[in-house]
C-alpha atoms as a PDB file:
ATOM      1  CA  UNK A   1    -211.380-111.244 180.833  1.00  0.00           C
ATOM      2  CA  UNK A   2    -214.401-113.431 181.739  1.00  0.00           C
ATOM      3  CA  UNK A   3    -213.937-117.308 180.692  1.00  0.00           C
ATOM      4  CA  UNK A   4    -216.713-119.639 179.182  1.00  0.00           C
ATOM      5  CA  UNK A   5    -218.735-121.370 182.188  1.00  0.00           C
ATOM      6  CA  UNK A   6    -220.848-124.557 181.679  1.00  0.00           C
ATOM      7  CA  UNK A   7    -222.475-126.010 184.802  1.00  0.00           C
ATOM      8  CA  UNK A   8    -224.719-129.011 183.798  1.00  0.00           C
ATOM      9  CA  UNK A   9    -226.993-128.171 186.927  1.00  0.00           C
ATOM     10  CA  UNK A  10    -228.089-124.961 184.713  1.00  0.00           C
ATOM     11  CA  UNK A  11    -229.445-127.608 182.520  1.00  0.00           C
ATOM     12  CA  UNK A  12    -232.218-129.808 181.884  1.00  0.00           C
ATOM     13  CA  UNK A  13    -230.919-133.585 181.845  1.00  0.00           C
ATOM     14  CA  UNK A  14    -231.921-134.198 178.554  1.00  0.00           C
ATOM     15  CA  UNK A  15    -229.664-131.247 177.402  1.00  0.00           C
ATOM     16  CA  UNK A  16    -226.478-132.271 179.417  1.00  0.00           C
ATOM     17  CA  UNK A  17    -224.414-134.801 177.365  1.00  0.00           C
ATOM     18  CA  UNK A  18    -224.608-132.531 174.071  1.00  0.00           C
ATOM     19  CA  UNK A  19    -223.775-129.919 175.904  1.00  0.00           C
ATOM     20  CA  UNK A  20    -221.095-131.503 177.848  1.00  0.00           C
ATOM     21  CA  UNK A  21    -219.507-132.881 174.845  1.00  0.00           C
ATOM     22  CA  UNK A  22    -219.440-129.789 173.025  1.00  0.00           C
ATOM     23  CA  UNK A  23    -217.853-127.643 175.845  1.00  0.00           C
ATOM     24  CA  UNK A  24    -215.122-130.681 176.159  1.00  0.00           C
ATOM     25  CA  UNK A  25    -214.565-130.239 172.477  1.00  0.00           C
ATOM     26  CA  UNK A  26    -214.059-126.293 173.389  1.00  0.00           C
ATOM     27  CA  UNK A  27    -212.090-127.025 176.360  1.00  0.00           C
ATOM     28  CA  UNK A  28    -209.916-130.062 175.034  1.00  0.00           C
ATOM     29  CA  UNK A  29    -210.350-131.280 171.603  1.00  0.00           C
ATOM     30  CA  UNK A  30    -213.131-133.272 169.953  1.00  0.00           C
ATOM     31  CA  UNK A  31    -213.707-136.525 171.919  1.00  0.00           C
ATOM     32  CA  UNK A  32    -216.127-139.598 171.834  1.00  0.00           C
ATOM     33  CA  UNK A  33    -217.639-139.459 175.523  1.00  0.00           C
ATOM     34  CA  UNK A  34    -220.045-142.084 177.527  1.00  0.00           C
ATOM     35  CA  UNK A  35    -221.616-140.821 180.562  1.00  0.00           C
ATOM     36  CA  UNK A  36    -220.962-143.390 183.520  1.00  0.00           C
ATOM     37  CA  UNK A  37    -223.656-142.052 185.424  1.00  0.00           C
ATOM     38  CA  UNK A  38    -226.192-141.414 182.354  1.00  0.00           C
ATOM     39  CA  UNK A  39    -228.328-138.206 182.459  1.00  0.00           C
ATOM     40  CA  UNK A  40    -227.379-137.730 186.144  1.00  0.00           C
ATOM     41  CA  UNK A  41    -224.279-136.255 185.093  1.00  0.00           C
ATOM     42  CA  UNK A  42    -223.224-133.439 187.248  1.00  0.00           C
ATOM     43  CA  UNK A  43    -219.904-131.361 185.758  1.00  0.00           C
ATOM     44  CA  UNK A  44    -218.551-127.641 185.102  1.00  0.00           C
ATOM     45  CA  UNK A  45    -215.924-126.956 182.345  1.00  0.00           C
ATOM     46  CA  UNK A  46    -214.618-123.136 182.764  1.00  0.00           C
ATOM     47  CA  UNK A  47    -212.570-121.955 179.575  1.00  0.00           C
ATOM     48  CA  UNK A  48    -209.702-119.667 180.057  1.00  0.00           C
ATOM     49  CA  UNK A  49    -207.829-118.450 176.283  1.00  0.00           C
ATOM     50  CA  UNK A  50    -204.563-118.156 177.352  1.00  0.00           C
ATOM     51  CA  UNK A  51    -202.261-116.132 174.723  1.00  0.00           C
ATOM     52  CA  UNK A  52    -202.675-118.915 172.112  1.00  0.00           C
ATOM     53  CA  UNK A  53    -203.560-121.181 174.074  1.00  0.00           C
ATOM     54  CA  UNK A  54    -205.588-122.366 177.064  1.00  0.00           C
ATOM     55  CA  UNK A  55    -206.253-122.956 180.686  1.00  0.00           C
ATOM     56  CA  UNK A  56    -209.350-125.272 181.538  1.00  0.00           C
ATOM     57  CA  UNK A  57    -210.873-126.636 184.308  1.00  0.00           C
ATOM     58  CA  UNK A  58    -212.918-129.595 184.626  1.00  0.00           C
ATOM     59  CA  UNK A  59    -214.916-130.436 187.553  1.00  0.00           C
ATOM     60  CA  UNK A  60    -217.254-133.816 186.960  1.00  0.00           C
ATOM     61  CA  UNK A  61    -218.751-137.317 188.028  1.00  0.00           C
ATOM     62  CA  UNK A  62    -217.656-140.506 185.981  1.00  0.00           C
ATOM     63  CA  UNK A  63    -216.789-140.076 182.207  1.00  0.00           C
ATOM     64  CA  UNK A  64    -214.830-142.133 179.912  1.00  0.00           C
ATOM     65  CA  UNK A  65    -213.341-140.110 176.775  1.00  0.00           C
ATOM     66  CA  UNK A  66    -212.008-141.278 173.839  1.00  0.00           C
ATOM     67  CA  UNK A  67    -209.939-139.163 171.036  1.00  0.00           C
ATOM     68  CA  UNK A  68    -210.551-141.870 167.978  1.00  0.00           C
ATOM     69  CA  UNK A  69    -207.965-141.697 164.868  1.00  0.00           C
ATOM     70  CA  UNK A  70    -211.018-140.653 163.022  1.00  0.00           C
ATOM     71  CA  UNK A  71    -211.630-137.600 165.604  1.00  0.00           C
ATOM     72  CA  UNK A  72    -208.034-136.545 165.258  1.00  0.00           C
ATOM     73  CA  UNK A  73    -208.081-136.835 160.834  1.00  0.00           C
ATOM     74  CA  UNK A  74    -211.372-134.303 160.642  1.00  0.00           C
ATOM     75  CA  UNK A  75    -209.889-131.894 163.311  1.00  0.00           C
ATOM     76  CA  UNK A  76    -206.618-131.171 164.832  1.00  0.00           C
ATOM     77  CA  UNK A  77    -205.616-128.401 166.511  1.00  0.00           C
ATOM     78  CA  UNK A  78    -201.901-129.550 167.166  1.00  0.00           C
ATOM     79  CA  UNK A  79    -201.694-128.863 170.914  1.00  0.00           C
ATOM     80  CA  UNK A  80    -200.143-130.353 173.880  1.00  0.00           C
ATOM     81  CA  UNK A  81    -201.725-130.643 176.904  1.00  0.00           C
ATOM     82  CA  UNK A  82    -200.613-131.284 180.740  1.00  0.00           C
ATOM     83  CA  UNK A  83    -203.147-131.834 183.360  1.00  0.00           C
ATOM     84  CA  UNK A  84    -202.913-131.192 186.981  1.00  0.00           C
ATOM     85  CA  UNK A  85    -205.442-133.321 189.101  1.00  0.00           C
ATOM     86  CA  UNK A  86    -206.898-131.440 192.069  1.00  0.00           C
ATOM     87  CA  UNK A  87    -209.107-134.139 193.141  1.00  0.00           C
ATOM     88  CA  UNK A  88    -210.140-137.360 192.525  1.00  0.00           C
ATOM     89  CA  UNK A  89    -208.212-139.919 189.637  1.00  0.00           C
ATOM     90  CA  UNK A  90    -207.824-139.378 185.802  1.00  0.00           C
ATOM     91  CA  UNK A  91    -206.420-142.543 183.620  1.00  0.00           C
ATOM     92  CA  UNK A  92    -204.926-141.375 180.609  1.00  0.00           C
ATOM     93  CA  UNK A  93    -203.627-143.935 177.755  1.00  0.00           C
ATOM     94  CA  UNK A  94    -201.931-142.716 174.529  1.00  0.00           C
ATOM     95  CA  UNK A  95    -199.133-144.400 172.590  1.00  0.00           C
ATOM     96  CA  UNK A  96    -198.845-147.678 174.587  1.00  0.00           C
ATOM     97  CA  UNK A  97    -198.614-146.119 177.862  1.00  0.00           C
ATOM     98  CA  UNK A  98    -201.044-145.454 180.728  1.00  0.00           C
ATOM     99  CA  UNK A  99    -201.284-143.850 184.123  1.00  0.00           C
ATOM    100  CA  UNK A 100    -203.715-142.919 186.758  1.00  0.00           C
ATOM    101  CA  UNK A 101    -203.172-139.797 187.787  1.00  0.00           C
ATOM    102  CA  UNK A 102    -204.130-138.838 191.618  1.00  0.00           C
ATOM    103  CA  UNK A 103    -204.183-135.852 193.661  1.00  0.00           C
ATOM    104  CA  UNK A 104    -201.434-133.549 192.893  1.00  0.00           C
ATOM    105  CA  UNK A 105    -200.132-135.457 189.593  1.00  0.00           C
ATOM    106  CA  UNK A 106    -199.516-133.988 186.524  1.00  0.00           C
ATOM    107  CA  UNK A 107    -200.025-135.775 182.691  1.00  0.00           C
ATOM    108  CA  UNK A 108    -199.540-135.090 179.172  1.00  0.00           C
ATOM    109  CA  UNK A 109    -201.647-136.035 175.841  1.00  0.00           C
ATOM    110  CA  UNK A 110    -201.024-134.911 172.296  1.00  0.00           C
ATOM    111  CA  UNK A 111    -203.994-133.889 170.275  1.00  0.00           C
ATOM    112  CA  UNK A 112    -202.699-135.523 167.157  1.00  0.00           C
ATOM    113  CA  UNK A 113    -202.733-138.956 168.383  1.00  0.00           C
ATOM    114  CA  UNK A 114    -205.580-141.151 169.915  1.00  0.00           C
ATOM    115  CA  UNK A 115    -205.956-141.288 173.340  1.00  0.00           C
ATOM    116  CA  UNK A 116    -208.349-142.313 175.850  1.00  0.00           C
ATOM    117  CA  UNK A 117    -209.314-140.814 179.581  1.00  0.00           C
ATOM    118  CA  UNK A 118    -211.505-141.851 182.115  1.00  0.00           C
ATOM    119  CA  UNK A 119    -212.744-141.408 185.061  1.00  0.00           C
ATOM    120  CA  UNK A 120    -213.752-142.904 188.392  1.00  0.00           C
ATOM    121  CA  UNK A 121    -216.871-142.462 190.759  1.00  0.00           C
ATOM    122  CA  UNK A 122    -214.753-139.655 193.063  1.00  0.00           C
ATOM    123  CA  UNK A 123    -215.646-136.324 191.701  1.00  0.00           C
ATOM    124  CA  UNK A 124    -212.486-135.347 189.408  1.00  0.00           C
ATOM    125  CA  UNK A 125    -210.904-131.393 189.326  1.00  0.00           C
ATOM    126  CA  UNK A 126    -208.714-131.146 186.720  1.00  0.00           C
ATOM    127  CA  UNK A 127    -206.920-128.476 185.418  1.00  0.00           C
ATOM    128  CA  UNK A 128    -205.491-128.382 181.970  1.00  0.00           C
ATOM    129  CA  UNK A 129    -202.774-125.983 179.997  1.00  0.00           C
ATOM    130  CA  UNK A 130    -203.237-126.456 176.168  1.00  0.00           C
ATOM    131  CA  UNK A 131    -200.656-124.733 174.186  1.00  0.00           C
ATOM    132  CA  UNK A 132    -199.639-124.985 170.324  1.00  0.00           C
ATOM    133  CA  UNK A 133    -196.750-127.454 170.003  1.00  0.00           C
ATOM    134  CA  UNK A 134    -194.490-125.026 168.422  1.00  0.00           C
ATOM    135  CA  UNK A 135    -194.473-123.060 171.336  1.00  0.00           C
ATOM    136  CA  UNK A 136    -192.452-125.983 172.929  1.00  0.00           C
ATOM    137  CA  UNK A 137    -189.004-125.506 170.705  1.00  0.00           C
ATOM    138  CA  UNK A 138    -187.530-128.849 170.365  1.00  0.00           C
ATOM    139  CA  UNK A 139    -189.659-130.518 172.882  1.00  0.00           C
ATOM    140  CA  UNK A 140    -191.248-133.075 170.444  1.00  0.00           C
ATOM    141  CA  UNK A 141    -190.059-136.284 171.279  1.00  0.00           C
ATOM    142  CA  UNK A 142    -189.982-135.397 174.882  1.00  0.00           C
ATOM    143  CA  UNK A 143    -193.651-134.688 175.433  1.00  0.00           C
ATOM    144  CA  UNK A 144    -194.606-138.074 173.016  1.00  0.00           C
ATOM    145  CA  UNK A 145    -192.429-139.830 175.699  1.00  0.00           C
ATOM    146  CA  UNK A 146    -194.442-138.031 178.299  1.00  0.00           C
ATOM    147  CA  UNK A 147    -197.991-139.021 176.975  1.00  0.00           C
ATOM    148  CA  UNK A 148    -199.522-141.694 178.706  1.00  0.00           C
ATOM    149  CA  UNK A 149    -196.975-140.638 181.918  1.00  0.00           C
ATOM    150  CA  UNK A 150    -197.405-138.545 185.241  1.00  0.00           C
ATOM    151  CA  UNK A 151    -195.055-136.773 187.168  1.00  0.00           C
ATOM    152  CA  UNK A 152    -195.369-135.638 190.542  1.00  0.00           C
ATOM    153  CA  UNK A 153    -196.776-132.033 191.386  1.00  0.00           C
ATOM    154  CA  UNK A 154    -196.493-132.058 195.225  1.00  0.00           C
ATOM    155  CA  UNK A 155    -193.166-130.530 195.833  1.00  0.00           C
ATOM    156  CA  UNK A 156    -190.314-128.311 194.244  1.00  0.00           C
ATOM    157  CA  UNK A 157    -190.823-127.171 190.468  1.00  0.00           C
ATOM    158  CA  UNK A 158    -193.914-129.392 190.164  1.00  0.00           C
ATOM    159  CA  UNK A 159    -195.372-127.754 193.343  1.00  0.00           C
ATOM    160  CA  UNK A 160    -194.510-124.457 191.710  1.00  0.00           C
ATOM    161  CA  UNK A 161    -195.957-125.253 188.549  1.00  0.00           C
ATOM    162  CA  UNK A 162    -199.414-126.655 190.026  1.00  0.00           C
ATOM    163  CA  UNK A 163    -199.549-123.293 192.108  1.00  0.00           C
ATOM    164  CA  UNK A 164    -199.377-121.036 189.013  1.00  0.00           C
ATOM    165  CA  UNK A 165    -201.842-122.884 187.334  1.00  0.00           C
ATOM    166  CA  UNK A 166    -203.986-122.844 190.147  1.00  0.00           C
ATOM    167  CA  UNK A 167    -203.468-119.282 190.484  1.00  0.00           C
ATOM    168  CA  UNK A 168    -204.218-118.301 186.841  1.00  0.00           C
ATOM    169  CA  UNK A 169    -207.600-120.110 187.140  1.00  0.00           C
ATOM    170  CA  UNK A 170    -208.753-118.791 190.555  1.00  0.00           C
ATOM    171  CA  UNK A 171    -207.337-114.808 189.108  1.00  0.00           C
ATOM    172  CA  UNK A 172    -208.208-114.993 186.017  1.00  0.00           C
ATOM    173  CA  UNK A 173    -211.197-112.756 185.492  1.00  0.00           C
ATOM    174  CA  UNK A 174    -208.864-109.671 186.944  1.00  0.00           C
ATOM    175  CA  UNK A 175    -206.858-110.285 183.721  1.00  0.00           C
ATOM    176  CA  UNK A 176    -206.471-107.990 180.834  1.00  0.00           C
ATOM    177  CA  UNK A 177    -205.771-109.596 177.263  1.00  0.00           C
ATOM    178  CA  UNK A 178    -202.373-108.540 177.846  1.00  0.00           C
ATOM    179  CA  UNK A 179    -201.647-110.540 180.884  1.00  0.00           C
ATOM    180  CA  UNK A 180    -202.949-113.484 179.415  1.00  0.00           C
ATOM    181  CA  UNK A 181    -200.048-113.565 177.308  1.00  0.00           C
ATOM    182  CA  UNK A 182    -197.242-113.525 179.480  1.00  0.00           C
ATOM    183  CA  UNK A 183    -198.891-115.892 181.938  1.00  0.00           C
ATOM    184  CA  UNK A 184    -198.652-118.034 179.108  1.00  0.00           C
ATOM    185  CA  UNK A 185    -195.271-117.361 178.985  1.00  0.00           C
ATOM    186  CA  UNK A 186    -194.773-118.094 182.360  1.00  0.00           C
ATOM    187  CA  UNK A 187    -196.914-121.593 182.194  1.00  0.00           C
ATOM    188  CA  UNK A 188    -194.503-122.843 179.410  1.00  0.00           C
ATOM    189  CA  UNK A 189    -191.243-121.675 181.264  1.00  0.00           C
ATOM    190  CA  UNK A 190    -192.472-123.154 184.601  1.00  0.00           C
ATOM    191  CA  UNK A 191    -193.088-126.458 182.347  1.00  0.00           C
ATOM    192  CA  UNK A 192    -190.277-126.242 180.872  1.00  0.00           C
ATOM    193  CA  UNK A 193    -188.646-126.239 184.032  1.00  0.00           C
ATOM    194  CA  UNK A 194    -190.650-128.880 185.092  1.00  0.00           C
ATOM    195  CA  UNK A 195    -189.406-130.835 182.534  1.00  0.00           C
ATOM    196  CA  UNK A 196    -186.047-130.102 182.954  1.00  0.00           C
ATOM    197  CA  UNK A 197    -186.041-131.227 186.592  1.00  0.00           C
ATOM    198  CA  UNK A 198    -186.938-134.832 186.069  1.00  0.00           C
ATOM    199  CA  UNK A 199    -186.008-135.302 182.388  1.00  0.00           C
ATOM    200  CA  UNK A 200    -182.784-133.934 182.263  1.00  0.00           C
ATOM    201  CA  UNK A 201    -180.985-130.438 181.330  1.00  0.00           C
ATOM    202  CA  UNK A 202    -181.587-131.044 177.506  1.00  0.00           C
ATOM    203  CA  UNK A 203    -185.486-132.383 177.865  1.00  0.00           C
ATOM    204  CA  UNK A 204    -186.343-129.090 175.991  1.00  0.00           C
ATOM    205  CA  UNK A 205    -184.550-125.986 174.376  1.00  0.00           C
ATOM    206  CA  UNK A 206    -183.389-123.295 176.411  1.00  0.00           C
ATOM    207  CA  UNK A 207    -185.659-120.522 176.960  1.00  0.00           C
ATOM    208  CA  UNK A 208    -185.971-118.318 173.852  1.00  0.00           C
ATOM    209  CA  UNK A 209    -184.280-115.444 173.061  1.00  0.00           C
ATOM    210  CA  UNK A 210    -184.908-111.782 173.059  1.00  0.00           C
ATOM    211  CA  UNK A 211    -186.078-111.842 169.409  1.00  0.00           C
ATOM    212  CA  UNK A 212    -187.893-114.853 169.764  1.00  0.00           C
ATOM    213  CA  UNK A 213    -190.095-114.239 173.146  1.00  0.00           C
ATOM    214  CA  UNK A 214    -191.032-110.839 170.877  1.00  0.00           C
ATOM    215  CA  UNK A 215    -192.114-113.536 167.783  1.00  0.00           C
ATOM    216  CA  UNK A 216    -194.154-115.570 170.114  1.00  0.00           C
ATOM    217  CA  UNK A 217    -195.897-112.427 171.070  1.00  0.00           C
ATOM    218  CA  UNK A 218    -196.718-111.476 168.240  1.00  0.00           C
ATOM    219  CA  UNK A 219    -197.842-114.834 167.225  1.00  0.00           C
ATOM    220  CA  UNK A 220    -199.953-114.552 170.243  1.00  0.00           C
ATOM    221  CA  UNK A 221    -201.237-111.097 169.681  1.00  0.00           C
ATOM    222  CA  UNK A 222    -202.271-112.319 165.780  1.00  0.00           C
ATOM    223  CA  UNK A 223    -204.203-114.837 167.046  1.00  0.00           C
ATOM    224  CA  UNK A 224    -206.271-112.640 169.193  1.00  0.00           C
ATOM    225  CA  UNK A 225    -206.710-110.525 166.052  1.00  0.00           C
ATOM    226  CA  UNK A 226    -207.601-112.831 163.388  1.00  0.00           C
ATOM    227  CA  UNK A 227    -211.371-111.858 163.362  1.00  0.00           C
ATOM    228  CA  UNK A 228    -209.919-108.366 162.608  1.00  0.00           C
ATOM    229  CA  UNK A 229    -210.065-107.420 158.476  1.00  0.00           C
ATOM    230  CA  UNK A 230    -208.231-104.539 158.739  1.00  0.00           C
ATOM    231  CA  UNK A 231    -205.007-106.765 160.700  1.00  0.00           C
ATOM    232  CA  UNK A 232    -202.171-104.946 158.873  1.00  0.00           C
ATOM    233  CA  UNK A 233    -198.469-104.937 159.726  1.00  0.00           C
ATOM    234  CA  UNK A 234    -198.368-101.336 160.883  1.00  0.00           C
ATOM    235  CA  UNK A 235    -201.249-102.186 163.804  1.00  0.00           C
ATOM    236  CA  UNK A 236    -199.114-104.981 164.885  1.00  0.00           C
ATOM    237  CA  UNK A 237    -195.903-102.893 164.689  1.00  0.00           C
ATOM    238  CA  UNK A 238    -197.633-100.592 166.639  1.00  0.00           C
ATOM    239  CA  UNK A 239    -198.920-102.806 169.247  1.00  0.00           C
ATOM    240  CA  UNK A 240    -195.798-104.092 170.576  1.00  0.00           C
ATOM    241  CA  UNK A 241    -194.146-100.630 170.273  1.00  0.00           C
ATOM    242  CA  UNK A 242    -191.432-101.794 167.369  1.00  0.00           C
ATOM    243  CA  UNK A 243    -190.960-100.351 163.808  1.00  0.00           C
ATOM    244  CA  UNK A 244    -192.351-101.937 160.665  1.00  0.00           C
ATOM    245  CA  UNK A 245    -189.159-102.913 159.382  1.00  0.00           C
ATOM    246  CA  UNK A 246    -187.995-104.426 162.405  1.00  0.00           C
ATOM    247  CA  UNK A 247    -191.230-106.789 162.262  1.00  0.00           C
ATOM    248  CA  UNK A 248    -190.503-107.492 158.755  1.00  0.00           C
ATOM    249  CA  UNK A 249    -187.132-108.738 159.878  1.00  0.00           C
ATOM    250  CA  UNK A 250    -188.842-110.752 162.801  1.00  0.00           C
ATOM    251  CA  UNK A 251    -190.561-113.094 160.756  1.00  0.00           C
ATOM    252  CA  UNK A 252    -187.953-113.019 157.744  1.00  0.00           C
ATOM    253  CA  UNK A 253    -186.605-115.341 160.662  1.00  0.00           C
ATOM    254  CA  UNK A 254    -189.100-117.521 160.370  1.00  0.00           C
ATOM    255  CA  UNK A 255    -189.044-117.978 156.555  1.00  0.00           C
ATOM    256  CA  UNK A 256    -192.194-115.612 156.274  1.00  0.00           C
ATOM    257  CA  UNK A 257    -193.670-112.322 156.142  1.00  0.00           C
ATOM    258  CA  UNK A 258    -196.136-110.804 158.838  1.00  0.00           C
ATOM    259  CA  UNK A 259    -199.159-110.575 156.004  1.00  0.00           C
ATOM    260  CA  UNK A 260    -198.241-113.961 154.820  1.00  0.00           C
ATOM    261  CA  UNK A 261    -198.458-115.404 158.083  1.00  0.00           C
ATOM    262  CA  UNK A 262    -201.524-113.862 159.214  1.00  0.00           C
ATOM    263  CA  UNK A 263    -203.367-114.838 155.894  1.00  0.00           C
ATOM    264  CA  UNK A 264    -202.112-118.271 156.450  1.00  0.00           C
ATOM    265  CA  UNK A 265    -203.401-118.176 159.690  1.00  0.00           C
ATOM    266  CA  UNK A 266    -206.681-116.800 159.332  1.00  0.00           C
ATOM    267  CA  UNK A 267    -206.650-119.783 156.708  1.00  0.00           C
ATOM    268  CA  UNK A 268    -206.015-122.743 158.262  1.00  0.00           C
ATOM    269  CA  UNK A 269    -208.904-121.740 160.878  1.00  0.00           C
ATOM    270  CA  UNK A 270    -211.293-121.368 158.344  1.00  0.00           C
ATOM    271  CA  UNK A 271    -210.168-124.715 157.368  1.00  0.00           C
ATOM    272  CA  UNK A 272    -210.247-126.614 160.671  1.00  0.00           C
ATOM    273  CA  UNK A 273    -213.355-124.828 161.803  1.00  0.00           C
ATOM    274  CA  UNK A 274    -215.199-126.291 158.117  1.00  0.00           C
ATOM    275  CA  UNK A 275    -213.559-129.854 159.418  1.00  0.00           C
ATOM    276  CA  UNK A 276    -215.508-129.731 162.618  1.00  0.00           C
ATOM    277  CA  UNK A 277    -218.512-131.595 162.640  1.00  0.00           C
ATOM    278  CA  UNK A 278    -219.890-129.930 165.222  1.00  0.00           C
ATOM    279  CA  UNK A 279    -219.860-126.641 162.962  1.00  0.00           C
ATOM    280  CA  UNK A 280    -221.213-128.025 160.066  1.00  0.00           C
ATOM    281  CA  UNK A 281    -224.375-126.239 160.244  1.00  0.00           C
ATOM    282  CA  UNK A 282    -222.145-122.920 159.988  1.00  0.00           C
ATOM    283  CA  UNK A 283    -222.400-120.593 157.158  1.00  0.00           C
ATOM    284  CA  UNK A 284    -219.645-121.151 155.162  1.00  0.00           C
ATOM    285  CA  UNK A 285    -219.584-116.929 154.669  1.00  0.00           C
ATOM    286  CA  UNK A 286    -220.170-116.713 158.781  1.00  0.00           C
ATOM    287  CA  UNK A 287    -216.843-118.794 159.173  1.00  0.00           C
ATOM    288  CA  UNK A 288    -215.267-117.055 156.935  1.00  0.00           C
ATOM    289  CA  UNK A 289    -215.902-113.905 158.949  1.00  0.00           C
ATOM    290  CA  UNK A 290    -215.192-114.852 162.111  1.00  0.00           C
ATOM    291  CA  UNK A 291    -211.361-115.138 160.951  1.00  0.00           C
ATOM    292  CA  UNK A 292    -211.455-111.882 159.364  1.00  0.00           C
ATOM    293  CA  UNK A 293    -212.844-112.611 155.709  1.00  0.00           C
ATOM    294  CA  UNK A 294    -215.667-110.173 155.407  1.00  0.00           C
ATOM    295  CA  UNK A 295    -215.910-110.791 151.681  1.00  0.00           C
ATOM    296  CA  UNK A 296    -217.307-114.253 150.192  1.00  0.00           C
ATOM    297  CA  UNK A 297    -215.499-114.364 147.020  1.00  0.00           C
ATOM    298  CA  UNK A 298    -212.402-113.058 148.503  1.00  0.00           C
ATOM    299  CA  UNK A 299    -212.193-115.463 151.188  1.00  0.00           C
ATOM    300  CA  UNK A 300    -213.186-118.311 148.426  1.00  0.00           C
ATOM    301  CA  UNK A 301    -210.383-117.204 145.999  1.00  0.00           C
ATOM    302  CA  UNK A 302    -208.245-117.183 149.219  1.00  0.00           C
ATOM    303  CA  UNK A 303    -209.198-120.756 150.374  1.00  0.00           C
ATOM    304  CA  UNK A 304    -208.788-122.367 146.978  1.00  0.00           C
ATOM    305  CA  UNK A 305    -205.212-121.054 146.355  1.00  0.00           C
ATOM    306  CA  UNK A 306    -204.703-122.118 150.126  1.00  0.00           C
ATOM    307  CA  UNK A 307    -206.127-125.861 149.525  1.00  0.00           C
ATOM    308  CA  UNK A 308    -207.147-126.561 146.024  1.00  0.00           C
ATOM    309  CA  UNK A 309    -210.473-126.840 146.695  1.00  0.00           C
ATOM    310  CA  UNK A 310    -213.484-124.238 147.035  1.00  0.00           C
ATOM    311  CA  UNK A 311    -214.410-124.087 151.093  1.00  0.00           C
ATOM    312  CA  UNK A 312    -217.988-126.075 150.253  1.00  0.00           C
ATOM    313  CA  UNK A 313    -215.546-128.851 148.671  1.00  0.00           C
ATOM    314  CA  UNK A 314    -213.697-128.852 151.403  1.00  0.00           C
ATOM    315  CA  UNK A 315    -216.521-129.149 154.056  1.00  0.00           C
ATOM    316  CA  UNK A 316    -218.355-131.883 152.128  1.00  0.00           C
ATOM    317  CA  UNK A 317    -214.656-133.918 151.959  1.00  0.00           C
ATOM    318  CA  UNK A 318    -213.755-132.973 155.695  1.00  0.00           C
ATOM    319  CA  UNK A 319    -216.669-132.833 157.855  1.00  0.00           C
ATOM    320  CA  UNK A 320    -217.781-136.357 158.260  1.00  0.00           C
ATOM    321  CA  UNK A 321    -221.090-137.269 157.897  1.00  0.00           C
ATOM    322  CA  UNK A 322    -224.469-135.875 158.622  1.00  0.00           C
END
């Protein structure tokens, strides 16, 4: 696997804040962002999809970020992110609580609240796991407690932790599509554990079980399949070497069927991605596409059951303004 590289001295000046602040929207979420240093910006943001998730690194002179409550109500992702500084300081503020994070620190944001980052005149290295927050059962109120928090990274299961991140980014083009999913696996047990360590036994739920891990595979494999028309239960059967039935029973679990979740899937991407303003100059039919919706008037029929509203009413209500 190869990830997405931006290196703003592959740019002209003029061109690096727009850039910049669309390959932080890429590898965070959609932030306002003020260039300390003006054009002379110098950064790199590699992009690693991780399973469902993400690793990113973010290598850069002095920025200040903001997520704004209007940022978070046209797009949210729902992911939780913990950040690993490799050099240089990163403030972080969300929910009434703020840290600077140095050297060998690790913090934690939530994409659906505000929050604000910065910063300082050292060049920064961060590294950042973004995951969906269901894939942290029962962890909720734990990681809101977290936000706006650091722990320690320099020793025992934080040391581990910052390791196996480290180790994902520096290996990750010898990675198959595969492997990305159980080293996300891995990132959210070591976490976990992490967690566990200086929170307490109970900070999060136990690791999964059998028939769980296999539903957050799946989950995973979907989502690297969306763009696919053809998705069907029997490919997905077939890919993780179980029967039909047995998938069927899987996601019966989960209050759902496999076609009802991928639809519903393939859905609400469609509907974040018309949200974005950044994508607003997207074909409506081109989005629609990408996540597997070949046909216009099928997809439309689809989104309007979905929402209520025809995609175009949805863009013109969701993506802010022009």
């Amino acid at each position: 696997m190869r990830a997405t590289v931006i290196d703003t001295a592959e740019l002209a000046e003029r061109e690096r804040a727009d850039v910049w602040v669309e390959t932080m929207a890429l590898a965070q979420v959609t932030q306002r962002v003020r260039f300390l240093d003006g054009t002379a910006l110098q950064g790199r943001i590699e992009v690693m999809p991780l399973g469902t998730g993400q690793i990113s690194v973010l290598s850069h002179t002095a920025v200040e970020a903001q997520r704004t409550p209007r940022l978070v109500r046209q797009s949210d992702p729902e992911m939780y992110h913990a950040a690993l500084v490799t050099s240089g300081e990163v403030g972080i503020e969300q929910f009434r609580q703020s840290t600077l994070l140095r050297c060998g620190d690790v913090g934690f944001f939530d994409s659906s609240h505000s929050f604000d980052t910065f910063t300082g005149p050292i060049p920064t290295r961060t590294l950042i796991l973004q995951f969906p927050k269901r894939l942290l059962s029962g962890g909720e109120r734990t990681f809101k407690e977290l936000c706006g928090r650091s722990l320690p990274a320099t020793e025992g299961m934080g040391r581990v932790f910052a390791t196996f991140l480290a180790e994902v980014a520096g290996q990750y083009d010898a990675c198959t599509p595969q492997d990305a999913v159980v080293l996300q696996d891995t990132a959210l047990d070591l976490l976990g554990a992490l967690l566990r360590h200086h929170l307490g036994r109970d900070a999060t739920a136990p690791p999964a079980s059998g028939t769980e891990a296999m539903y957050l595979r799946i989950v995973a494999h979907i989502g690297e399949h969306l763009h696919e028309p053809g998705l069907s239960p029997e490919d997905i059967a077939r890919a993780h070497s179980i029967s039909v039935r047995y998938l069927h029973r899987i996601f019966q679990r989960h209050g759902t069927t496999p076609r009802a979740f991928v639809r519903e899937q393939r859905l609400e991407r469609c509907r974040r991605d018309l949200s974005a303003p950044e994508l607003r100059n997207v074909p409506v039919h081109t989005i629609a596409a990408r996540w597997g919706y070949p046909q216009a008037d099928t997809f439309s029929r689809a989104f309007r059951a979905h929402t209520g509203m025809s995609p175009r009413e949805w863009r013109a209500g969701h993506a802010g303004p022009r």
